[in-house]
N, C-alpha and C. Protein backbone atom coordinates (compact mmCIF):
# COMPACT_ATOMS: atom_id res chain seq x y z
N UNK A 1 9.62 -45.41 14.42
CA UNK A 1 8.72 -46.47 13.98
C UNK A 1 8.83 -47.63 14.96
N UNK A 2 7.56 -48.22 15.63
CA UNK A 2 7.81 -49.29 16.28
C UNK A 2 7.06 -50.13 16.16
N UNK A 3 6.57 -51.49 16.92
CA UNK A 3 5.81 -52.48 16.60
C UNK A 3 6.55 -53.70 16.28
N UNK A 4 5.95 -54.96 15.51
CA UNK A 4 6.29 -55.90 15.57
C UNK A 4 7.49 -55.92 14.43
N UNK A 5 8.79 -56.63 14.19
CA UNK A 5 9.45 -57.00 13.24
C UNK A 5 9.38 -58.48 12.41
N UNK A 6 9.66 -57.83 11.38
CA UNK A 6 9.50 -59.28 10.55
C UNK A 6 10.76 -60.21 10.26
N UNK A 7 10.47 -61.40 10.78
CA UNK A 7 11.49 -62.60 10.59
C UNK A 7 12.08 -62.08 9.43
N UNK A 8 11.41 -61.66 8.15
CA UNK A 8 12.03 -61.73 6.71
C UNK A 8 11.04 -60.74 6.01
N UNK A 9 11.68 -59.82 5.41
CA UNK A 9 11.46 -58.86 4.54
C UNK A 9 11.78 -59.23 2.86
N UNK A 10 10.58 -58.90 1.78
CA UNK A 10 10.85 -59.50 0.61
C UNK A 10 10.23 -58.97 -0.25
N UNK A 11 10.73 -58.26 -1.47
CA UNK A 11 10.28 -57.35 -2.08
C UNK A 11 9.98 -58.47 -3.62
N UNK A 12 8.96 -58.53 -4.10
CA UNK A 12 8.60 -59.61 -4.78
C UNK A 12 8.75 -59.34 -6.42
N UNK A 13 9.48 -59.94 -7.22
CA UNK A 13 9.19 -58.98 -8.72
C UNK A 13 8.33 -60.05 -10.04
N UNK A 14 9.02 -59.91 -10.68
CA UNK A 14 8.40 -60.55 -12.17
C UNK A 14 8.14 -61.89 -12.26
N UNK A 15 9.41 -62.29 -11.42
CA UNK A 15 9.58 -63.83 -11.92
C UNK A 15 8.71 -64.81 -10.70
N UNK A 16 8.61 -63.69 -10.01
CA UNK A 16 7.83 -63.96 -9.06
C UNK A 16 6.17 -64.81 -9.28
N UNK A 17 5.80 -64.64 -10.94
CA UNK A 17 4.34 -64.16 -10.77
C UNK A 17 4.09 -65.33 -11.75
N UNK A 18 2.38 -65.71 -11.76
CA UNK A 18 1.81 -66.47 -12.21
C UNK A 18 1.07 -65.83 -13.89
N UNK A 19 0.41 -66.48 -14.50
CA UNK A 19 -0.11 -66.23 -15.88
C UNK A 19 -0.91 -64.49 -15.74
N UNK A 20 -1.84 -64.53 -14.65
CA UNK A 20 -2.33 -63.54 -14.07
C UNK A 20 -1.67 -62.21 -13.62
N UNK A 21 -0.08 -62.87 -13.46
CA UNK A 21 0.30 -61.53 -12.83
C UNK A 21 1.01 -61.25 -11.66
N UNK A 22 -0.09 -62.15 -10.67
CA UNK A 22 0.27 -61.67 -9.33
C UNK A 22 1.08 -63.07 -9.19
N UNK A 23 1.44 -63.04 -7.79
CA UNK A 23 2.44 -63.64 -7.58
C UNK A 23 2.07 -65.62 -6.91
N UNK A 24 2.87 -66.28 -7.39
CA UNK A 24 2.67 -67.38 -7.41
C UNK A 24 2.26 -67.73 -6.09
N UNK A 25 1.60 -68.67 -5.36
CA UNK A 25 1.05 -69.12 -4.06
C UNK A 25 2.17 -70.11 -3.47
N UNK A 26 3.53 -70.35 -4.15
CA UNK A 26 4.48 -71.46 -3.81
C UNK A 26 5.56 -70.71 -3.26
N UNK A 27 5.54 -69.31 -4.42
CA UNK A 27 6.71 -68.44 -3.60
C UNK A 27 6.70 -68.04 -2.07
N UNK A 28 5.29 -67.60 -1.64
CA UNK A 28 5.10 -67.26 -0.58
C UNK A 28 5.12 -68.37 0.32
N UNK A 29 4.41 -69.60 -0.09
CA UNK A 29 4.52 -70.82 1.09
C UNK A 29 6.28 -70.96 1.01
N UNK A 30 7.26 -70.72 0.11
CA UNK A 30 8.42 -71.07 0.46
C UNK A 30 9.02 -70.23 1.54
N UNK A 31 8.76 -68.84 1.35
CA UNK A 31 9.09 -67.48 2.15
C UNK A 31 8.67 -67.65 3.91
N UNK A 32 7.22 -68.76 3.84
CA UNK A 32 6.75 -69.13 4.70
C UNK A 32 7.62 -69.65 5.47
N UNK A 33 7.98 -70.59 4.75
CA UNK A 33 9.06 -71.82 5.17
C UNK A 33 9.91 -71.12 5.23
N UNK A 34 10.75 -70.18 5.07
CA UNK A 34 12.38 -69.67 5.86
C UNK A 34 11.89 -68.96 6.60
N UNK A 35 10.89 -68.42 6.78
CA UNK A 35 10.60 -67.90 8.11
C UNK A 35 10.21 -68.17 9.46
N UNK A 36 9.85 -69.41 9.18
CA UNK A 36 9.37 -70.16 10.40
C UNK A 36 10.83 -70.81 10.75
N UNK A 37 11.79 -71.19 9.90
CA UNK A 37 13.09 -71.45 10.45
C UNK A 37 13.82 -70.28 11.05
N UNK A 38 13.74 -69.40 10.30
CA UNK A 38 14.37 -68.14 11.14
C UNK A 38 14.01 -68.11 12.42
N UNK A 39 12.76 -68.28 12.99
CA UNK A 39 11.92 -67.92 14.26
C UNK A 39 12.28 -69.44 15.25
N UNK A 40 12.30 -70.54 14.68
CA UNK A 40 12.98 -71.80 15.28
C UNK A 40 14.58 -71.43 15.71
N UNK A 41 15.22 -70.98 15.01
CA UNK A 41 16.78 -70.92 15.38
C UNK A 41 16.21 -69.83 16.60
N UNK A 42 15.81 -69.34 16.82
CA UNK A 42 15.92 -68.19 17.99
C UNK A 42 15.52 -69.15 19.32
N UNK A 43 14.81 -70.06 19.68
CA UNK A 43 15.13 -71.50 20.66
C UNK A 43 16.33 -72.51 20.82
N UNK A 44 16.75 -72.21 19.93
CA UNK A 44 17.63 -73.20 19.80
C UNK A 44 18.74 -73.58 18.45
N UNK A 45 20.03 -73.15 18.49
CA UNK A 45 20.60 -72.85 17.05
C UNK A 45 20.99 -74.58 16.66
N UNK A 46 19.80 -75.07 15.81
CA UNK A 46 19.66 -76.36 14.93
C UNK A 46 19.40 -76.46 13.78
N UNK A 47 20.12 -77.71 13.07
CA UNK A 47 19.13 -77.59 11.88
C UNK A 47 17.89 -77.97 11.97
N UNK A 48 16.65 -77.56 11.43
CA UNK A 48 15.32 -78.20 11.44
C UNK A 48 14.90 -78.27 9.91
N UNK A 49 14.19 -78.96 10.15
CA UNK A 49 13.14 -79.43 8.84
C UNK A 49 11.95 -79.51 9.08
N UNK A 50 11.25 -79.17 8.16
CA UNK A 50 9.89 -78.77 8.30
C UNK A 50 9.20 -79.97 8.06
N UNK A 51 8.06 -80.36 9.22
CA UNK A 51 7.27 -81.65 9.14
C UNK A 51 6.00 -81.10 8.38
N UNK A 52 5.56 -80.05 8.99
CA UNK A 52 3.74 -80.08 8.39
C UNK A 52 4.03 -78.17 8.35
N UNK A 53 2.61 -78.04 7.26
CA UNK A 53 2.30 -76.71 7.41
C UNK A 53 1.04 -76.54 7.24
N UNK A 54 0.17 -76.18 8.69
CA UNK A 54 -1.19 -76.66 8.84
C UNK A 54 -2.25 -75.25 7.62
N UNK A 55 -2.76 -75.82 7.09
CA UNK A 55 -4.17 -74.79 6.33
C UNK A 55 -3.70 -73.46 6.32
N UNK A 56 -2.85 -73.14 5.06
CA UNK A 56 -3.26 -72.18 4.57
C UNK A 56 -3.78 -71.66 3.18
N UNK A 57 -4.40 -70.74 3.89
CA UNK A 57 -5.52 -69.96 3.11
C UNK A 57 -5.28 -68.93 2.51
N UNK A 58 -5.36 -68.27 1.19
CA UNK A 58 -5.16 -66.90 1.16
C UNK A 58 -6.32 -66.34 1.07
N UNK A 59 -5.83 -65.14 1.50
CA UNK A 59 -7.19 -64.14 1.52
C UNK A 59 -7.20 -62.95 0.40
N UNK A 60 -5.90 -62.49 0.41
CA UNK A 60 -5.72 -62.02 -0.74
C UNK A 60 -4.33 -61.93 -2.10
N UNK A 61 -4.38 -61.13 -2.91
CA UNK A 61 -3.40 -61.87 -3.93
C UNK A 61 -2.36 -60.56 -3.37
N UNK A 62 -0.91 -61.26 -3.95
CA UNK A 62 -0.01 -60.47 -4.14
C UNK A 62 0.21 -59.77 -4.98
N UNK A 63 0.81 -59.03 -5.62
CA UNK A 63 1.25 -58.35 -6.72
C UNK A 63 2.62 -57.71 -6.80
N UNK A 64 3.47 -57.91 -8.18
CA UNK A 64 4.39 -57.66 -8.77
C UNK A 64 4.83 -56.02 -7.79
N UNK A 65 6.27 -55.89 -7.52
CA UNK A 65 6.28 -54.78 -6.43
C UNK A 65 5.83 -54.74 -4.97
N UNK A 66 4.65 -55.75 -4.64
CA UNK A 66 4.50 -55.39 -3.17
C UNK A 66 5.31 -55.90 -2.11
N UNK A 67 5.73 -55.46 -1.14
CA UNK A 67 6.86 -55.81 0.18
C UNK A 67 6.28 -56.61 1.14
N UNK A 68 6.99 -57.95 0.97
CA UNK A 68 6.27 -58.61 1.70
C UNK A 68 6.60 -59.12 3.04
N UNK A 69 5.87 -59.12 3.95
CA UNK A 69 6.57 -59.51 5.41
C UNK A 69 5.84 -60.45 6.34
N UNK A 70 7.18 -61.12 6.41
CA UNK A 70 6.49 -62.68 7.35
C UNK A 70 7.30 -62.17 8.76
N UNK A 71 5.91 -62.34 9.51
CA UNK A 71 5.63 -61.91 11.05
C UNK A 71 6.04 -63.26 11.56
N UNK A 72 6.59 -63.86 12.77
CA UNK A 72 6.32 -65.13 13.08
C UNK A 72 6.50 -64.70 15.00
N UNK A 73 5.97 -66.16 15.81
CA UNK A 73 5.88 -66.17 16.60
C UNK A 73 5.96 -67.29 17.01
N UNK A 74 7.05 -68.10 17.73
CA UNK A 74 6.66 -69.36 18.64
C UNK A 74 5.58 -69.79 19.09
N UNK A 75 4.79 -71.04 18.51
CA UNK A 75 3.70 -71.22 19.52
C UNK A 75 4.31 -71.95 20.55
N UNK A 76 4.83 -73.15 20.28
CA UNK A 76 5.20 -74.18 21.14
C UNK A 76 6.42 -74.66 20.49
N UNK A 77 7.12 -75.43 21.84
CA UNK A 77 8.14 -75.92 21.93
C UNK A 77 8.37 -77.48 22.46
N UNK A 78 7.55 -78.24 21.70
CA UNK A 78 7.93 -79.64 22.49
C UNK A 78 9.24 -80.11 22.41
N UNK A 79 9.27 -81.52 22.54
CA UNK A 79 10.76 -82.03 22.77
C UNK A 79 12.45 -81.83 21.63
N UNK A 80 11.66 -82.31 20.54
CA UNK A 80 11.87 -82.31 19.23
C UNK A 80 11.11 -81.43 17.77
N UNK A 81 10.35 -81.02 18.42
CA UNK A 81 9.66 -79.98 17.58
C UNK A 81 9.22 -78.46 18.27
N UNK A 82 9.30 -77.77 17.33
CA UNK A 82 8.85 -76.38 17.15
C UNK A 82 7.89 -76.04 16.34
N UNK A 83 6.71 -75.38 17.15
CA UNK A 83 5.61 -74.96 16.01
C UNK A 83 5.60 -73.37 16.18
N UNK A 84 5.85 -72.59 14.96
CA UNK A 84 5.89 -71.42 14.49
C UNK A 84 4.07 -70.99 13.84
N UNK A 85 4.18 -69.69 14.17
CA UNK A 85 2.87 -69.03 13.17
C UNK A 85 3.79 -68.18 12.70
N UNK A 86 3.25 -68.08 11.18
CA UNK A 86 3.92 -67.15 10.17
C UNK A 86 2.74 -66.47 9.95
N UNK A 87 2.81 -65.03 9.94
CA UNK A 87 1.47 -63.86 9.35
C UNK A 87 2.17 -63.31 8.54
N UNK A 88 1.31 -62.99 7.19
CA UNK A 88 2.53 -62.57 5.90
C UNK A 88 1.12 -61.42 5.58
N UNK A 89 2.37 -60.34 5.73
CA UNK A 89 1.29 -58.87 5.71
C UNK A 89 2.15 -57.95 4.09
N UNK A 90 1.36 -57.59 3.15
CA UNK A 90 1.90 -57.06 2.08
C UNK A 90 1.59 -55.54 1.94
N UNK A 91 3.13 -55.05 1.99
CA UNK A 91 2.58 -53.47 1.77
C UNK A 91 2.85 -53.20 0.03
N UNK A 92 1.58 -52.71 -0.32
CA UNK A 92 1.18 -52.17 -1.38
C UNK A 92 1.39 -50.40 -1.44
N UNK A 93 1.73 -50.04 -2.74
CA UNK A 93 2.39 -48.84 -2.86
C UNK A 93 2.06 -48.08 -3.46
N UNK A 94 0.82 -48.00 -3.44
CA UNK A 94 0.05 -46.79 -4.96
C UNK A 94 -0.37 -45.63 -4.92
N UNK A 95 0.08 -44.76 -5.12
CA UNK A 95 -0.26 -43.41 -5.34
C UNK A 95 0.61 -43.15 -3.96
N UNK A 96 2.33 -43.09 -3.92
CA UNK A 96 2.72 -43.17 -2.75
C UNK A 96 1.86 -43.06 -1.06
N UNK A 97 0.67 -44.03 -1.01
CA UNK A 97 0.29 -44.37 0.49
C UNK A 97 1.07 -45.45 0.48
N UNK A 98 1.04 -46.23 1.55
CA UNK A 98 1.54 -47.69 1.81
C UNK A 98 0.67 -47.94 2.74
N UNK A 99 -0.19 -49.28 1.66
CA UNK A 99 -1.49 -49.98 2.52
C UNK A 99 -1.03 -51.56 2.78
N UNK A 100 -1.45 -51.71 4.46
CA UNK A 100 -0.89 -52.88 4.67
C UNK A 100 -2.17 -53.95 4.58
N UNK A 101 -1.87 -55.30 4.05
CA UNK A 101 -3.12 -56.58 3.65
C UNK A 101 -2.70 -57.54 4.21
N UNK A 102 -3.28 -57.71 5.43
CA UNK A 102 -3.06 -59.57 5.33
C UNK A 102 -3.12 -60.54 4.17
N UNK A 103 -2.35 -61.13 3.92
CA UNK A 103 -2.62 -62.01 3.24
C UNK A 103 -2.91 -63.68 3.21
N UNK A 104 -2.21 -64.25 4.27
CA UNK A 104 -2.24 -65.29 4.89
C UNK A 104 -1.50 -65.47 6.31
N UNK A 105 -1.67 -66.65 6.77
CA UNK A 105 -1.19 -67.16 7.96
C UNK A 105 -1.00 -68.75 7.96
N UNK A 106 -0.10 -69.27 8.73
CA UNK A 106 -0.06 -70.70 8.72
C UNK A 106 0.90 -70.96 9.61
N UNK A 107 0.67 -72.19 10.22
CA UNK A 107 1.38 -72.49 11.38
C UNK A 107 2.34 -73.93 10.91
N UNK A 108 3.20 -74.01 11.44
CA UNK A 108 4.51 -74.43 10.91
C UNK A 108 5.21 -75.18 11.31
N UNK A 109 5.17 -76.64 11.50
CA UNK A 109 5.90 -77.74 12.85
C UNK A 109 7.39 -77.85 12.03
N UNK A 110 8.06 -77.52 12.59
CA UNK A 110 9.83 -77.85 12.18
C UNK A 110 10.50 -78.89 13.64
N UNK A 111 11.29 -79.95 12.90
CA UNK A 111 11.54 -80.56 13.74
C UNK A 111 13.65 -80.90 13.97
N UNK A 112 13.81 -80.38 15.33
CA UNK A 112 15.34 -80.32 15.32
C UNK A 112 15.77 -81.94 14.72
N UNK A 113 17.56 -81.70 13.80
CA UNK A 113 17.78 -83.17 13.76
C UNK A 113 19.19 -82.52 13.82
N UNK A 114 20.13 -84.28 14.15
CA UNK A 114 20.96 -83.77 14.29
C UNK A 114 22.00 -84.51 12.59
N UNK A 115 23.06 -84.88 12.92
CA UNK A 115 23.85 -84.60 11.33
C UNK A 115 23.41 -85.90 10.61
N UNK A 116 22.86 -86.90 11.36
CA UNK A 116 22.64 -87.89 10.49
C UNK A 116 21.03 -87.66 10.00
N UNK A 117 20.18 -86.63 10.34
CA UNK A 117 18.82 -86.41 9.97
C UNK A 117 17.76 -87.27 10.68
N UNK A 118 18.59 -87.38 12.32
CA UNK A 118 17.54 -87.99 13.22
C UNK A 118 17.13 -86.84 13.91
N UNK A 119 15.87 -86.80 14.09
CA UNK A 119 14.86 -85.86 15.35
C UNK A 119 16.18 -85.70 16.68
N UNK A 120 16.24 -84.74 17.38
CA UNK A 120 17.54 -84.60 18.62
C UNK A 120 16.29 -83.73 19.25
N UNK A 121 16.91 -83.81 20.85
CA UNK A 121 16.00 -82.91 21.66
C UNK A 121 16.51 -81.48 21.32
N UNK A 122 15.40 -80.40 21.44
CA UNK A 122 15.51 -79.11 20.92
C UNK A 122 16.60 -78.63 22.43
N UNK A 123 15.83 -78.96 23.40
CA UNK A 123 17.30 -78.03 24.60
C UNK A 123 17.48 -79.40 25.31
N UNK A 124 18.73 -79.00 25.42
CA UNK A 124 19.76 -80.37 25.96
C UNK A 124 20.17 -79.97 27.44
């Protein structure tokens, strides 16, 4: 099996889910958010904190059981910040196929600090 790997692998269950069912839109923006840190530590091993997380959209819903995986990729690297894209692709499991869905994307500014929670340059 080859191709791209995912920052974070996450198999989603009950508590996961909204009145409807499927799965809440906060869980995944959080999943968002450790993944775009995962993909920041690979520039540079800091703590960061997340400044902005530009427009996202979903396209489609999750559901109770599906495996979810946040793709990420460095866009940029300025001084003090890192902007990540997170692609969160859900494999669904029915009638043993496994169909893969985009579901969203969003791009992700995290910014290095150092112990007192000031901005520090990302490479020194």
């Amino acid at each position: 099996m080859s191709g791209p790997v995912p920052a974070i692998k996450v198999l989603l269950l009950p508590k996961d889910t909204n009145a409807l069912g499927t799965i809440f839109g906060g869980v995944i923006l959080s999943h968002i958010d450790l993944a775009s840190a995962v993909e920041a530590r690979k520039a540079a091993a800091h703590r960061y904190v997340t400044k902005a997380m530009h427009e996202v959209e979903f396209h489609e819903p999750v559901f109770v059981g599906d495996i979810v995986n946040f793709f990420t990729e460095t866009v940029r690297i300025g001084r003090t910040s890192i902007t990540v894209r997170v692609t969160v692709v859900a494999e669904r499991w029915g009638a043993g196929q496994g169909e893969h869905v985009k579901v969203t994307e969003a791009e992700v500014v995290l910014v290095a600090v150092g112990a007192t929670g000031q901005p520090i340059p990302i490479k020194t």
